[in-house]
Protein backbone atom coordinates (compact mmCIF):
# COMPACT_ATOMS: atom_id res chain seq x y z
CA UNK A 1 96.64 86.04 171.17
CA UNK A 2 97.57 85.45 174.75
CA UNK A 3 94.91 86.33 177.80
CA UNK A 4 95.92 89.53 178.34
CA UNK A 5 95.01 90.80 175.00
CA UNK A 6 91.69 88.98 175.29
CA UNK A 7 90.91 90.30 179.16
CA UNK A 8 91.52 93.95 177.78
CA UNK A 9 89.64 93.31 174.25
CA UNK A 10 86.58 92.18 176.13
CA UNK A 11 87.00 95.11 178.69
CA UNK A 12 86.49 97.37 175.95
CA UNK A 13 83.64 95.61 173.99
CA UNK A 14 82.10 95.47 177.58
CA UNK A 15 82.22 99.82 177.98
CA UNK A 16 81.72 100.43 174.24
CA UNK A 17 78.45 98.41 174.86
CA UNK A 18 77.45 99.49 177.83
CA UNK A 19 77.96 103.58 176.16
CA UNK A 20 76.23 102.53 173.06
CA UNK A 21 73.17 101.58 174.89
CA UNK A 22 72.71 104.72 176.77
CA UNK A 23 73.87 106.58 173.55
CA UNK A 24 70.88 105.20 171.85
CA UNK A 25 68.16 105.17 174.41
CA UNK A 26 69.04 108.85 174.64
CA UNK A 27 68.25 109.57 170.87
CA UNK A 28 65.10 108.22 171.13
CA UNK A 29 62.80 111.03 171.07
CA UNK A 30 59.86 110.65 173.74
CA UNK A 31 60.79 107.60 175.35
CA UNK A 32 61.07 107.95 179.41
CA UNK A 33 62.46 105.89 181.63
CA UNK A 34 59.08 105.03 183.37
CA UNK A 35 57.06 103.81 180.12
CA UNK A 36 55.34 100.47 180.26
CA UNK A 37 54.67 100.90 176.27
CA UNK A 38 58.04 99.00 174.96
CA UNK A 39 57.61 96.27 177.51
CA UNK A 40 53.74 95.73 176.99
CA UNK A 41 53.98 95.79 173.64
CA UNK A 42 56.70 93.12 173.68
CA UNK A 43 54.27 90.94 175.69
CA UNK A 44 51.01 91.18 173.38
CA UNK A 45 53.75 90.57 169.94
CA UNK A 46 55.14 87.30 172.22
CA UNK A 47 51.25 86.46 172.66
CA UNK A 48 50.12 86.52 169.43
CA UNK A 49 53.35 84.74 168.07
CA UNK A 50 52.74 81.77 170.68
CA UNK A 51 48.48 81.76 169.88
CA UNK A 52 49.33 82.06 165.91
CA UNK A 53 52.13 79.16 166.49
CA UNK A 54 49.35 77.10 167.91
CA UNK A 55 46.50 77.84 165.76
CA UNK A 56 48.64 76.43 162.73
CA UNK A 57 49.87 73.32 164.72
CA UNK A 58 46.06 72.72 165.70
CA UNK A 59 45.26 73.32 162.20
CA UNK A 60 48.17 70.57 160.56
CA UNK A 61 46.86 67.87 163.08
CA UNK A 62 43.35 68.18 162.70
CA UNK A 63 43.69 68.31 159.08
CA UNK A 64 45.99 65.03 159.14
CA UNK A 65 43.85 61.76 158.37
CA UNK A 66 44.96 57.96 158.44
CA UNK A 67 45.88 56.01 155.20
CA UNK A 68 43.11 53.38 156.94
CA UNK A 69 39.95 56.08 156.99
């Protein structure tokens, strides 16, 4: 491979990317441009990964007990 090959390779993944995405947000049926819905319901799934996360760490320390008790 020399750097031409890999300049025009990555030129290509870079367009065939970029068309796939619109491709696909155009088969989507009812999705607009303007909805908050994928975004907000990206932020409540990242909340309740990060309060489950902690509920189990606060739940492993409190149940952890010294050999001396």
């Amino acid at each position: 491979m020399n750097k031409r090959k890999a300049m025009i390779g990555w030129a290509v993944y870079s367009v065939a990317k970029r068309a796939f995405k619109s491709k696909a947000k155009g088969a989507v049926p009812g999705m607009k441009k303007s909805s908050r819905l994928p975004g907000l319901a990206a932020k409540v799934a990242g909340l309740g990964a990060v309060l489950g996360g902690l509920m189990f760490w606060r739940k492993r320390r409190s149940g952890h007990q010294t050999a001396g008790s």
